[in-house]
PDB file of N, CA and C in Angstrom:
ATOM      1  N   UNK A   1    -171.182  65.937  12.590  1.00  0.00           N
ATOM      2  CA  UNK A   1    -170.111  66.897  12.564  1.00  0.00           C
ATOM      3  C   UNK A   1    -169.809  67.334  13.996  1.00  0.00           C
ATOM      4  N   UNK A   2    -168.713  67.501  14.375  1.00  0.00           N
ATOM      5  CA  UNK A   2    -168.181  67.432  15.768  1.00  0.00           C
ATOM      6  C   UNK A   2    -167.933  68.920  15.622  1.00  0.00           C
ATOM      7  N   UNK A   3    -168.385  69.789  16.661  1.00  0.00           N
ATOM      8  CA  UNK A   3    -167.956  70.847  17.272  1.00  0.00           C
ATOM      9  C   UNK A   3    -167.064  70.988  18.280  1.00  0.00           C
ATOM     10  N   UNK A   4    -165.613  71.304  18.389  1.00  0.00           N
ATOM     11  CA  UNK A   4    -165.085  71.649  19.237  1.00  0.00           C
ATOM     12  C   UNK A   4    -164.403  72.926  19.189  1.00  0.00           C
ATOM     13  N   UNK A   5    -163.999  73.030  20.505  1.00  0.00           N
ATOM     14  CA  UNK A   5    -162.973  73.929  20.514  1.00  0.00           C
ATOM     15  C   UNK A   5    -161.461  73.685  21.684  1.00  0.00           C
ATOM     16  N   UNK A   6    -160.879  74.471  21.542  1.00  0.00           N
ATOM     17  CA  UNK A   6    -159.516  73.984  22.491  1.00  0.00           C
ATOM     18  C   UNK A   6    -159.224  75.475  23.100  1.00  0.00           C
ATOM     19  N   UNK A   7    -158.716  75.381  24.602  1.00  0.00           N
ATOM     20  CA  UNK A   7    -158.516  76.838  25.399  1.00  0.00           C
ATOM     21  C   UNK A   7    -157.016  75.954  25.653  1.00  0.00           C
ATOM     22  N   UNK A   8    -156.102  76.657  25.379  1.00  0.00           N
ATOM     23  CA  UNK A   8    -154.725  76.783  25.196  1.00  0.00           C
ATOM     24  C   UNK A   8    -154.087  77.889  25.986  1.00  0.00           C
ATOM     25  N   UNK A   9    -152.767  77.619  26.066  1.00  0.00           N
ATOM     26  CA  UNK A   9    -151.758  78.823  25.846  1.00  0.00           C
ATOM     27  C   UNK A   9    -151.114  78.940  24.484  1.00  0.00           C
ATOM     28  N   UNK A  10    -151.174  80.079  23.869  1.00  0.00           N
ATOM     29  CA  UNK A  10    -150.178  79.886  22.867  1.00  0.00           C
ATOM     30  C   UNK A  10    -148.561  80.017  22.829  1.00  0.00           C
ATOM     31  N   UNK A  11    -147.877  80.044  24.306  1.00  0.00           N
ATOM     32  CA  UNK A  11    -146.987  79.790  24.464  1.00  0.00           C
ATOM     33  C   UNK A  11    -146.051  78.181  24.858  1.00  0.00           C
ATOM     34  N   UNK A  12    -147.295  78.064  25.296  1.00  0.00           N
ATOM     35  CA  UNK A  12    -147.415  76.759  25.922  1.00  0.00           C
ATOM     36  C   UNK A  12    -148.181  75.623  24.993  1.00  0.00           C
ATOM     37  N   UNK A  13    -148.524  74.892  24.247  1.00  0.00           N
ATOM     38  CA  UNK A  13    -148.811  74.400  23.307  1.00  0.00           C
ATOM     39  C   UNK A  13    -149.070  73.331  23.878  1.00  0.00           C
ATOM     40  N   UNK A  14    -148.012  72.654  24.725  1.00  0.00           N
ATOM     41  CA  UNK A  14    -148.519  70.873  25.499  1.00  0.00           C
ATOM     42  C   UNK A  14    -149.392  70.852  26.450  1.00  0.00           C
ATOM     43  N   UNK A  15    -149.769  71.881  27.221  1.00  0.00           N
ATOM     44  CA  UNK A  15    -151.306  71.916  27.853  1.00  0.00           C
ATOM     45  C   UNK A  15    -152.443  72.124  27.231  1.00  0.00           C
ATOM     46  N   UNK A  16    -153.623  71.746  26.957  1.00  0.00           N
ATOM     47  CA  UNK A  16    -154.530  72.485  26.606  1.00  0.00           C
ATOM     48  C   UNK A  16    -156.206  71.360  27.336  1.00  0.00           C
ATOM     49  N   UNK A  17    -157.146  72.190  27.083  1.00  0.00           N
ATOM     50  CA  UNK A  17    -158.209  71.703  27.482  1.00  0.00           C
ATOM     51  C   UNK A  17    -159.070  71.697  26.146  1.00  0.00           C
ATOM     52  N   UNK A  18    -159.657  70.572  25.855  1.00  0.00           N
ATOM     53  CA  UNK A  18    -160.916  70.949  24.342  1.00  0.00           C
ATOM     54  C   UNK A  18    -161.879  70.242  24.781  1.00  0.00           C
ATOM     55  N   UNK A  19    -163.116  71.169  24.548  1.00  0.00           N
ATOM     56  CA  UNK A  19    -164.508  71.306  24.728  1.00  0.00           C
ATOM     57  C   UNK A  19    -164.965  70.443  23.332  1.00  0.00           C
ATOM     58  N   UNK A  20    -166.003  69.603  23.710  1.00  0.00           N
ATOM     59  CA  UNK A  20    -166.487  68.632  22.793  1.00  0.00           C
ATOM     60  C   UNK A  20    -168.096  68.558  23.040  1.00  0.00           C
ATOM     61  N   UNK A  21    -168.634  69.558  21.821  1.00  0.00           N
ATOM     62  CA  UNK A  21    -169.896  69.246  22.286  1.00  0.00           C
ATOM     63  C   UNK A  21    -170.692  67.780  21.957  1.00  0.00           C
ATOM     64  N   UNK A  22    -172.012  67.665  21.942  1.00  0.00           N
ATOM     65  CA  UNK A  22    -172.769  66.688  21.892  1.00  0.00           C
ATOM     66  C   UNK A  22    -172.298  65.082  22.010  1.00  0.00           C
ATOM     67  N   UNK A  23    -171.079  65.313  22.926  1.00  0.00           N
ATOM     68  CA  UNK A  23    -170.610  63.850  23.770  1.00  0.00           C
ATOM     69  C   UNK A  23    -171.181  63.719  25.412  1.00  0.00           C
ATOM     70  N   UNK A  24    -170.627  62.625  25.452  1.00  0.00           N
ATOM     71  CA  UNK A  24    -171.010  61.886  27.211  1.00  0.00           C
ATOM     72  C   UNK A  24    -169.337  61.192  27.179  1.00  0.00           C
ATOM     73  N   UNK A  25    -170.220  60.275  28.443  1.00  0.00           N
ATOM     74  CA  UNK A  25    -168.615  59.756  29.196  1.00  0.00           C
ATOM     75  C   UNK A  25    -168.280  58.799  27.983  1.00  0.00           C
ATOM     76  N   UNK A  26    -169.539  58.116  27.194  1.00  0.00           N
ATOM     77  CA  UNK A  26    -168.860  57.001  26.177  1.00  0.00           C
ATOM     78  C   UNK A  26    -167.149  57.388  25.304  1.00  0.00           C
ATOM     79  N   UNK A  27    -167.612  58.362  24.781  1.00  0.00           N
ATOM     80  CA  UNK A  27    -166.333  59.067  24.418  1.00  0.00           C
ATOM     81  C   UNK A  27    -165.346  59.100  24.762  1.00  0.00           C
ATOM     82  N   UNK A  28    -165.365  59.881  25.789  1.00  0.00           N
ATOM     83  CA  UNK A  28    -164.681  60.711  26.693  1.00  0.00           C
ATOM     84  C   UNK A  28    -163.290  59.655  27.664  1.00  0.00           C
ATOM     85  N   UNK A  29    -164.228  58.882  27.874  1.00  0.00           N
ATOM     86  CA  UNK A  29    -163.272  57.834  28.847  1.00  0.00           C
ATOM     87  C   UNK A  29    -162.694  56.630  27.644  1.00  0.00           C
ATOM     88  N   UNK A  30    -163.412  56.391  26.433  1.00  0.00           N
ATOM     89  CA  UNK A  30    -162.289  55.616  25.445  1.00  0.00           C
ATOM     90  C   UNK A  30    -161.210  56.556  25.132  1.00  0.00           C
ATOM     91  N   UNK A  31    -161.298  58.109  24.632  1.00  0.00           N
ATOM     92  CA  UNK A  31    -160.005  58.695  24.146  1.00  0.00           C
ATOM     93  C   UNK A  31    -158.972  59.203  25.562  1.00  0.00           C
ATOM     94  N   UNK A  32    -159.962  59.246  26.796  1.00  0.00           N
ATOM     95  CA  UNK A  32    -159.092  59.700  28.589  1.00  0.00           C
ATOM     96  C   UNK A  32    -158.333  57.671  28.142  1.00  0.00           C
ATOM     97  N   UNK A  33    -158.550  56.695  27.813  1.00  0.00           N
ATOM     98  CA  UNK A  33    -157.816  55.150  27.858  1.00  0.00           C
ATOM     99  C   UNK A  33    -156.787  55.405  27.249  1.00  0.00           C
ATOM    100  N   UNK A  34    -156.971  56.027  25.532  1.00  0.00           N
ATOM    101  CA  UNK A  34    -155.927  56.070  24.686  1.00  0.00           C
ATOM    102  C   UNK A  34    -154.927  56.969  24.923  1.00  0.00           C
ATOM    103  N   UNK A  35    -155.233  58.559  25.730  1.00  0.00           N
ATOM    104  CA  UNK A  35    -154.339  59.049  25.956  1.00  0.00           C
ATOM    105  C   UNK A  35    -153.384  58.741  27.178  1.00  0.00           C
ATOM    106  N   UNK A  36    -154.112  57.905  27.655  1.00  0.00           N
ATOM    107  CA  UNK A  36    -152.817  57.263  29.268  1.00  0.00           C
ATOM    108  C   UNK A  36    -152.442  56.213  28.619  1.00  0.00           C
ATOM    109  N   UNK A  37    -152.436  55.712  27.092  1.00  0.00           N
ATOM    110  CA  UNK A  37    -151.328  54.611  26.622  1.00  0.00           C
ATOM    111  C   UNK A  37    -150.206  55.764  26.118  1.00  0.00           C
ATOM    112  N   UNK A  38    -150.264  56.799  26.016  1.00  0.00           N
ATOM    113  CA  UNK A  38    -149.628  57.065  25.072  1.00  0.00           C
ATOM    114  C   UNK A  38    -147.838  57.838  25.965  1.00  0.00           C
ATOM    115  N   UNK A  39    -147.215  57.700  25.732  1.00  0.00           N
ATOM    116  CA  UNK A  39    -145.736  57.706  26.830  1.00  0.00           C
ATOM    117  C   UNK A  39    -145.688  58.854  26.811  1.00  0.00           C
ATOM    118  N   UNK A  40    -146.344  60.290  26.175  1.00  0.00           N
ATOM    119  CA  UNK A  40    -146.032  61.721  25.842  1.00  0.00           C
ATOM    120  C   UNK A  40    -147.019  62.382  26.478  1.00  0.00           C
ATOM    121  N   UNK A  41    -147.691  61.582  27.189  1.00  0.00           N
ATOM    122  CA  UNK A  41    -148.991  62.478  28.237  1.00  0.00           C
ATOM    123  C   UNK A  41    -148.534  62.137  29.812  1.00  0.00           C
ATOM    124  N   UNK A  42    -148.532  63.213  30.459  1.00  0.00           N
ATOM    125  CA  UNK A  42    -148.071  63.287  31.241  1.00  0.00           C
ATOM    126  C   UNK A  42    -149.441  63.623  32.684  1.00  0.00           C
ATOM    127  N   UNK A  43    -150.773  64.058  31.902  1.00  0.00           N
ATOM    128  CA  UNK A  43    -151.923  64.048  32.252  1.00  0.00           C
ATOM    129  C   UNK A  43    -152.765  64.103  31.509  1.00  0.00           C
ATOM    130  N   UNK A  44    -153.811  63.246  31.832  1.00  0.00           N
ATOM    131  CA  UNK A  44    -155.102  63.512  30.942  1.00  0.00           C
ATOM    132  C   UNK A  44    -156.262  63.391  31.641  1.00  0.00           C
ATOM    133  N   UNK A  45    -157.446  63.619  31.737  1.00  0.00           N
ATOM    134  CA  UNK A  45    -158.349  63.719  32.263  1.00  0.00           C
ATOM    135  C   UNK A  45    -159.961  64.445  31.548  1.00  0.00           C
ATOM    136  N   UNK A  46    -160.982  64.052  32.200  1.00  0.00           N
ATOM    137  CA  UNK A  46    -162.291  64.699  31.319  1.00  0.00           C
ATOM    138  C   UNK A  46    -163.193  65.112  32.572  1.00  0.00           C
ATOM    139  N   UNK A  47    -163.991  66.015  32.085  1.00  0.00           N
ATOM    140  CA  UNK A  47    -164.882  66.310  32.909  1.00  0.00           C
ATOM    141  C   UNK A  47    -166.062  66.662  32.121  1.00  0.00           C
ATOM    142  N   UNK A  48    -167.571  66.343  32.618  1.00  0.00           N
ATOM    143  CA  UNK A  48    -169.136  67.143  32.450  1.00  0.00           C
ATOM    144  C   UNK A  48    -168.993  67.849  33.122  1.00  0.00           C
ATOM    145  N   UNK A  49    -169.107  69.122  32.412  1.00  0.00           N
ATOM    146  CA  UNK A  49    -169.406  70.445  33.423  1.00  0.00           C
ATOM    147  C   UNK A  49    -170.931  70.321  34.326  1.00  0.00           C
ATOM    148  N   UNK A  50    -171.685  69.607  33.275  1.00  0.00           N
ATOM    149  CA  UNK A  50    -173.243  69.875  33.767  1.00  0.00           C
ATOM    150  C   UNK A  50    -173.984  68.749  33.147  1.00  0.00           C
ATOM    151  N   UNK A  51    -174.694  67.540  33.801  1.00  0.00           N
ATOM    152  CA  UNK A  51    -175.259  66.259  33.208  1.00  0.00           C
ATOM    153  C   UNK A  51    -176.338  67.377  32.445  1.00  0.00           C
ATOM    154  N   UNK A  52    -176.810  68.186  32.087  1.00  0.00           N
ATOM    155  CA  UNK A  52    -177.770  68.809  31.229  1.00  0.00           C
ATOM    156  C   UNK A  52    -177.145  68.748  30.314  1.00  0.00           C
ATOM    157  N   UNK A  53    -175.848  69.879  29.946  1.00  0.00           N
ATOM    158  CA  UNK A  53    -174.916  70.121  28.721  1.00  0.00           C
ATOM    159  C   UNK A  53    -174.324  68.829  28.376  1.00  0.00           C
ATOM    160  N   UNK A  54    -174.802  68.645  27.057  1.00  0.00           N
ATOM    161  CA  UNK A  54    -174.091  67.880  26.237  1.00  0.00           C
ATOM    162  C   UNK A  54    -172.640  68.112  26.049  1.00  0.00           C
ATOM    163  N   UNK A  55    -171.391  67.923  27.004  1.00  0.00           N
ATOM    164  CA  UNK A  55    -170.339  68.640  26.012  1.00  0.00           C
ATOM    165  C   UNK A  55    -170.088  68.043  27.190  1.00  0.00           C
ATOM    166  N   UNK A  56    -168.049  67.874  26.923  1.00  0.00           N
ATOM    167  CA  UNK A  56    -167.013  67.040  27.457  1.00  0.00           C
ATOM    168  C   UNK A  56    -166.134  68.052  26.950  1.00  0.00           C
ATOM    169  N   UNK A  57    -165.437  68.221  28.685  1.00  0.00           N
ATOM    170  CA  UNK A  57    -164.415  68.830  28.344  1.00  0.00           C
ATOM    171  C   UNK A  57    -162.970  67.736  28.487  1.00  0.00           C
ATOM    172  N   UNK A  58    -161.843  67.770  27.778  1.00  0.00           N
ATOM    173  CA  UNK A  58    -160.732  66.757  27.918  1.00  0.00           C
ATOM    174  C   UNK A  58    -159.706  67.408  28.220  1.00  0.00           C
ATOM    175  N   UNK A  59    -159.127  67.599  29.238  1.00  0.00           N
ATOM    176  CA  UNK A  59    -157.929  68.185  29.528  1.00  0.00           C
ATOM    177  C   UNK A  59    -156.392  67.297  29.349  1.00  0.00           C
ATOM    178  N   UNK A  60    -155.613  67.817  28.356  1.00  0.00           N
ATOM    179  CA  UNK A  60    -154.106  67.205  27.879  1.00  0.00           C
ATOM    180  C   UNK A  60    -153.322  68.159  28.343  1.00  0.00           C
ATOM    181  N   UNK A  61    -152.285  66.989  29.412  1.00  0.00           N
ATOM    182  CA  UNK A  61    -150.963  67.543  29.069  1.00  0.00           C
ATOM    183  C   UNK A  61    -149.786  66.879  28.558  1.00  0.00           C
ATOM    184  N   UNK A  62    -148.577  67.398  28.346  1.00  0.00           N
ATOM    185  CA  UNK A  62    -147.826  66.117  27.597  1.00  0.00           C
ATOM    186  C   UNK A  62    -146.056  66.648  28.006  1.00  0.00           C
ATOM    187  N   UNK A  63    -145.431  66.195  27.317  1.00  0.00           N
ATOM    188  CA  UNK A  63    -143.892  66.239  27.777  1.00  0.00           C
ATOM    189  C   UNK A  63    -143.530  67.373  26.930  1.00  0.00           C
ATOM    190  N   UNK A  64    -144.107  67.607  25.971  1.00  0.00           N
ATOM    191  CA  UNK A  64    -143.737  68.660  25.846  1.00  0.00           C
ATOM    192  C   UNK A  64    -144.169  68.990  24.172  1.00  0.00           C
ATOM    193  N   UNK A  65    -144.830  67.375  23.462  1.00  0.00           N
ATOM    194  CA  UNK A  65    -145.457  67.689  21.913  1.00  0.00           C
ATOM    195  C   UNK A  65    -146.820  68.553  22.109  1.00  0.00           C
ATOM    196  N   UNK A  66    -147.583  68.845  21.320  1.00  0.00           N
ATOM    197  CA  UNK A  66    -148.687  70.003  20.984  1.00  0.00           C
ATOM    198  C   UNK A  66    -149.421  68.933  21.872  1.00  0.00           C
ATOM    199  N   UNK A  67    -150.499  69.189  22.870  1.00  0.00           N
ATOM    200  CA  UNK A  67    -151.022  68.431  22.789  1.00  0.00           C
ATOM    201  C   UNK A  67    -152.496  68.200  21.933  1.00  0.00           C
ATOM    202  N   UNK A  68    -152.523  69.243  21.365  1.00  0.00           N
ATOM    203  CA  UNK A  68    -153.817  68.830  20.064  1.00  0.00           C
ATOM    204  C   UNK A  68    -153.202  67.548  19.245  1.00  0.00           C
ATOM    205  N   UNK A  69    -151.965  67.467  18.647  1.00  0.00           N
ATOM    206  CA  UNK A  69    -151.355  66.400  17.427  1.00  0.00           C
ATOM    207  C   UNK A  69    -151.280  65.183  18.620  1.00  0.00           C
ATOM    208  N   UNK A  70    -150.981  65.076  20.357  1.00  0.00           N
ATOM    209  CA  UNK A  70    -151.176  63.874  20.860  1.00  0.00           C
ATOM    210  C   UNK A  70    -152.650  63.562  20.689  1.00  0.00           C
ATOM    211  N   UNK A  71    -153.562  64.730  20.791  1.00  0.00           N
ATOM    212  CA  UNK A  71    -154.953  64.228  21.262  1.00  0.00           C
ATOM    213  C   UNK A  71    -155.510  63.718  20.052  1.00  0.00           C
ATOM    214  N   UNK A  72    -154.860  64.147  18.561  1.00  0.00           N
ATOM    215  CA  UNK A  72    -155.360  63.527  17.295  1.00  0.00           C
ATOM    216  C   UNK A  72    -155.053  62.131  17.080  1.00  0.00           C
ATOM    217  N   UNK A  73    -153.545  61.639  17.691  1.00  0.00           N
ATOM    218  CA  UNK A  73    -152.991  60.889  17.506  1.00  0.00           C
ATOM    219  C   UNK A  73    -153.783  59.777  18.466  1.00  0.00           C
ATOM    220  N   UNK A  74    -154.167  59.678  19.217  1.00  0.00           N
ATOM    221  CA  UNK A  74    -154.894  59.282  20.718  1.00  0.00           C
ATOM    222  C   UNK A  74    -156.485  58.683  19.835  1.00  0.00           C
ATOM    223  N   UNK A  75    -156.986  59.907  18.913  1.00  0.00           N
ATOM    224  CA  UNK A  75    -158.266  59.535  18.471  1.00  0.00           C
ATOM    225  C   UNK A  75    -158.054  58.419  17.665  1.00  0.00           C
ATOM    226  N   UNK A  76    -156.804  58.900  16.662  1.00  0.00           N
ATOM    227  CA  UNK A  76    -156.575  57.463  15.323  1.00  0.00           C
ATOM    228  C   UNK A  76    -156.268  56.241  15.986  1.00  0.00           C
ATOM    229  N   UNK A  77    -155.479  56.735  17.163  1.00  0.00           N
ATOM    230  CA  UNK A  77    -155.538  54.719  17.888  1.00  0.00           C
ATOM    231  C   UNK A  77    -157.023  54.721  18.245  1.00  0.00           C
ATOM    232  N   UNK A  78    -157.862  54.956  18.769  1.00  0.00           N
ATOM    233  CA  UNK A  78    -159.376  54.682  18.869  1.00  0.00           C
ATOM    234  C   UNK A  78    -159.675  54.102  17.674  1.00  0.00           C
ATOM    235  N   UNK A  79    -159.860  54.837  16.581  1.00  0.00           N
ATOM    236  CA  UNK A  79    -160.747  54.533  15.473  1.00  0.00           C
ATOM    237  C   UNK A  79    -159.703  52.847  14.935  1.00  0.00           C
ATOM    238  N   UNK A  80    -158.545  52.694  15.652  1.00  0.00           N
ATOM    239  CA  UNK A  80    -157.919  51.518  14.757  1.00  0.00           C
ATOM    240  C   UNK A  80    -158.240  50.248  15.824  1.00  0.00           C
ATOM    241  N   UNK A  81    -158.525  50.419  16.910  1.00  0.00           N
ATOM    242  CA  UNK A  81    -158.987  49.844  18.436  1.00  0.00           C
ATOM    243  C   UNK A  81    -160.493  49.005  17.679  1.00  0.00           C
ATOM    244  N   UNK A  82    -161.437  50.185  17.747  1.00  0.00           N
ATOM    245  CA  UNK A  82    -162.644  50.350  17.132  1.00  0.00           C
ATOM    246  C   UNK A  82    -162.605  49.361  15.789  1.00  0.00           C
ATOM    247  N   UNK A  83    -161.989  49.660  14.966  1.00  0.00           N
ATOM    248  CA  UNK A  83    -162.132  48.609  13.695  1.00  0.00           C
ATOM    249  C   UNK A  83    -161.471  47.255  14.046  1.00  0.00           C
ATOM    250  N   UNK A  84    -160.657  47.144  14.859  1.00  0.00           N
ATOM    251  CA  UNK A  84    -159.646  46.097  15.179  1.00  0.00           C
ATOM    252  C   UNK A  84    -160.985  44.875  16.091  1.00  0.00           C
ATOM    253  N   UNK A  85    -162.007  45.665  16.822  1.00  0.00           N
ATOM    254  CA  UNK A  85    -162.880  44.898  17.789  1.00  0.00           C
ATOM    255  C   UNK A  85    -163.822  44.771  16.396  1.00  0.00           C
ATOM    256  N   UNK A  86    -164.286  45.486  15.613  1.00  0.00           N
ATOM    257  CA  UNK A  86    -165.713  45.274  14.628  1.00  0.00           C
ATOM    258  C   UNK A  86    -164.943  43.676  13.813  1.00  0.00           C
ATOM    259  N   UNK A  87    -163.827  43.927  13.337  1.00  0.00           N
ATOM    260  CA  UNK A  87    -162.994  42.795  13.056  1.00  0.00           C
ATOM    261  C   UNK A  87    -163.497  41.534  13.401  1.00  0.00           C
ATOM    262  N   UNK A  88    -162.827  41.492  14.557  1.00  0.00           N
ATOM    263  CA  UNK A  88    -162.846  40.486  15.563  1.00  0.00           C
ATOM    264  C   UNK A  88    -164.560  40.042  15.489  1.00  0.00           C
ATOM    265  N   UNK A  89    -165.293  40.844  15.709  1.00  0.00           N
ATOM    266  CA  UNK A  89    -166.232  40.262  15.669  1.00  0.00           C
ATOM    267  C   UNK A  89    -167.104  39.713  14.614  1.00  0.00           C
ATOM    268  N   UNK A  90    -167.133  40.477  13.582  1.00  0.00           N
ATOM    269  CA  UNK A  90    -167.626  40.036  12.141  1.00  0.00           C
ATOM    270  C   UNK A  90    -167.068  38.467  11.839  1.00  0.00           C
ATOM    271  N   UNK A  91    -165.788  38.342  11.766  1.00  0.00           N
ATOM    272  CA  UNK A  91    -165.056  37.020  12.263  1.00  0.00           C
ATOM    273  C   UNK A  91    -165.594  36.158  13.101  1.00  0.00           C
ATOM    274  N   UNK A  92    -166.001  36.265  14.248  1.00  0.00           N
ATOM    275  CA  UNK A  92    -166.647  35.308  15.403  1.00  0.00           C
ATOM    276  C   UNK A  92    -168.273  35.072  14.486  1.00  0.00           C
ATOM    277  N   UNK A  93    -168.748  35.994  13.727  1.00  0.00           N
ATOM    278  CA  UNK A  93    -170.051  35.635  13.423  1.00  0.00           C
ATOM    279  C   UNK A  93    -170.057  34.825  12.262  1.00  0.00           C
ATOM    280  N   UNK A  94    -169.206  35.083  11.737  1.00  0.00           N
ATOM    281  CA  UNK A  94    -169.165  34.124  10.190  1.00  0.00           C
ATOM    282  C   UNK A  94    -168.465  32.771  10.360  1.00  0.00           C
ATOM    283  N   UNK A  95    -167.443  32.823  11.353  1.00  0.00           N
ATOM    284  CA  UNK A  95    -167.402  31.548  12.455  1.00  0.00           C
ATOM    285  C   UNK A  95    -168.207  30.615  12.784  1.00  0.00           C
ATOM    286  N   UNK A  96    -169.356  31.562  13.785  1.00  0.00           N
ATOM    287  CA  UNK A  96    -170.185  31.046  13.765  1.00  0.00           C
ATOM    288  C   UNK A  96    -171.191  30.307  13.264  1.00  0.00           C
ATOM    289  N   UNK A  97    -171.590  31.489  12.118  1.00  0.00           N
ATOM    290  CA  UNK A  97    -172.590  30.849  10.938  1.00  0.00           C
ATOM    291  C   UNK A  97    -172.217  29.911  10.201  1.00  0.00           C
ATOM    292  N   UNK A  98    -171.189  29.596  10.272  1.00  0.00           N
ATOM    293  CA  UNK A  98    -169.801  28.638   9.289  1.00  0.00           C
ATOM    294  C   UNK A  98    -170.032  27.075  10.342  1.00  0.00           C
ATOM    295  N   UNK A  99    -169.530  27.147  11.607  1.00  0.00           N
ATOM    296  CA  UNK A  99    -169.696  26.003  12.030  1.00  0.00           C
ATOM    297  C   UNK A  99    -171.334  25.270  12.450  1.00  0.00           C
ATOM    298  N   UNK A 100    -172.388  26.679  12.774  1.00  0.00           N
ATOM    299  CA  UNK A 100    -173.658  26.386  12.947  1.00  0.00           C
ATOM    300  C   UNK A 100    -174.103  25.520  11.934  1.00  0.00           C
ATOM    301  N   UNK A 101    -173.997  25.776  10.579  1.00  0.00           N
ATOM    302  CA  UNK A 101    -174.296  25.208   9.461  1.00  0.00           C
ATOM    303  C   UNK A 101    -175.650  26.449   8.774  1.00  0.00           C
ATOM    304  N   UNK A 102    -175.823  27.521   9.546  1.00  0.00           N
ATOM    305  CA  UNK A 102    -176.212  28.506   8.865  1.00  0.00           C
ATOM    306  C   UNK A 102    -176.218  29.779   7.636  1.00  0.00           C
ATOM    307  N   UNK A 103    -176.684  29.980   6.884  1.00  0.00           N
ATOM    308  CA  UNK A 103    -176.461  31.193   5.974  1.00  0.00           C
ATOM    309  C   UNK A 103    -176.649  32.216   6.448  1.00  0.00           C
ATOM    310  N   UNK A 104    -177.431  32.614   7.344  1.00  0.00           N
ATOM    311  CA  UNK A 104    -178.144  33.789   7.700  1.00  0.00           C
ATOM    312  C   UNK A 104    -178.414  33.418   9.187  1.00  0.00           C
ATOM    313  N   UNK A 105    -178.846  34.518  10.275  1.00  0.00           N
ATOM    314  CA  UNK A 105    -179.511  34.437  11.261  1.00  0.00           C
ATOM    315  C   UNK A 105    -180.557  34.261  11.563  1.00  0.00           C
ATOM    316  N   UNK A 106    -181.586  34.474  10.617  1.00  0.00           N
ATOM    317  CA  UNK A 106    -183.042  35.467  11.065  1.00  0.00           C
ATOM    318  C   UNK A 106    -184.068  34.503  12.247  1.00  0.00           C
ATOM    319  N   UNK A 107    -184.125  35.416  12.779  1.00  0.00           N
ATOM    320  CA  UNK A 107    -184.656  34.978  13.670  1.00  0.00           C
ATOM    321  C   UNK A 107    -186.516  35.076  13.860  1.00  0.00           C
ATOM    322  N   UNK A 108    -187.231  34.023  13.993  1.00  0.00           N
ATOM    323  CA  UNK A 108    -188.384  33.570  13.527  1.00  0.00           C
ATOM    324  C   UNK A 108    -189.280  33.298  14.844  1.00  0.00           C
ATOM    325  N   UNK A 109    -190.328  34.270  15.032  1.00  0.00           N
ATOM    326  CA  UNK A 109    -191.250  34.263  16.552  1.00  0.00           C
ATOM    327  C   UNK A 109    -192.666  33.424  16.063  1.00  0.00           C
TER     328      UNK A 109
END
């Protein structure tokens, strides 16, 4: 379960910064990729406050949509990125096992 939070303006809605605890850079720099595809960010960026603290902060800005609904939108291309590579690869293995002449892998010491 993901804890965050977001420090906003509530006038201002397309800036905001959200705090993400119990992440690192793994995260951080796949959804900082997805949000510089996206034509409605106008900045994005992450920072560790502290290699101790677990937590990532992600700073969005955008042209002018919320940027929470870009930064959601930013995550669902991840998770479709993410299944699109597990894809690809499940494919290369049954490929594999297909032309190897194998059923299985297991591997035997």
């Amino acid at each position: 379960m993901y804890k965050s939070m977001e420090h906003g303006s509530f006038e201002d809605q397309s800036k905001a910064t959200f705090s993400l605890t119990d992440e690192d850079h793994t995260l951080a720099n796949a959804v900082r990729f997805t949000l510089n595809q996206d034509p409605r960010v106008t900045f994005c960026g992450y920072s560790i406050p502290h290699p101790s603290d677990a937590r990532v902060n992600i700073r969005v800005q955008t042209t002018g949509d919320p940027a929470r609904e870009v930064l959601n939108d930013s995550c669902q291309d991840l998770m479709l990125i993410c299944e699109n590579v597990r894809d690809t690869f499940d494919k290369a293995i049954l490929k594999f096992k297909t032309e190897a002449g194998l059923s299985s892998m297991d591997i035997k010491k």
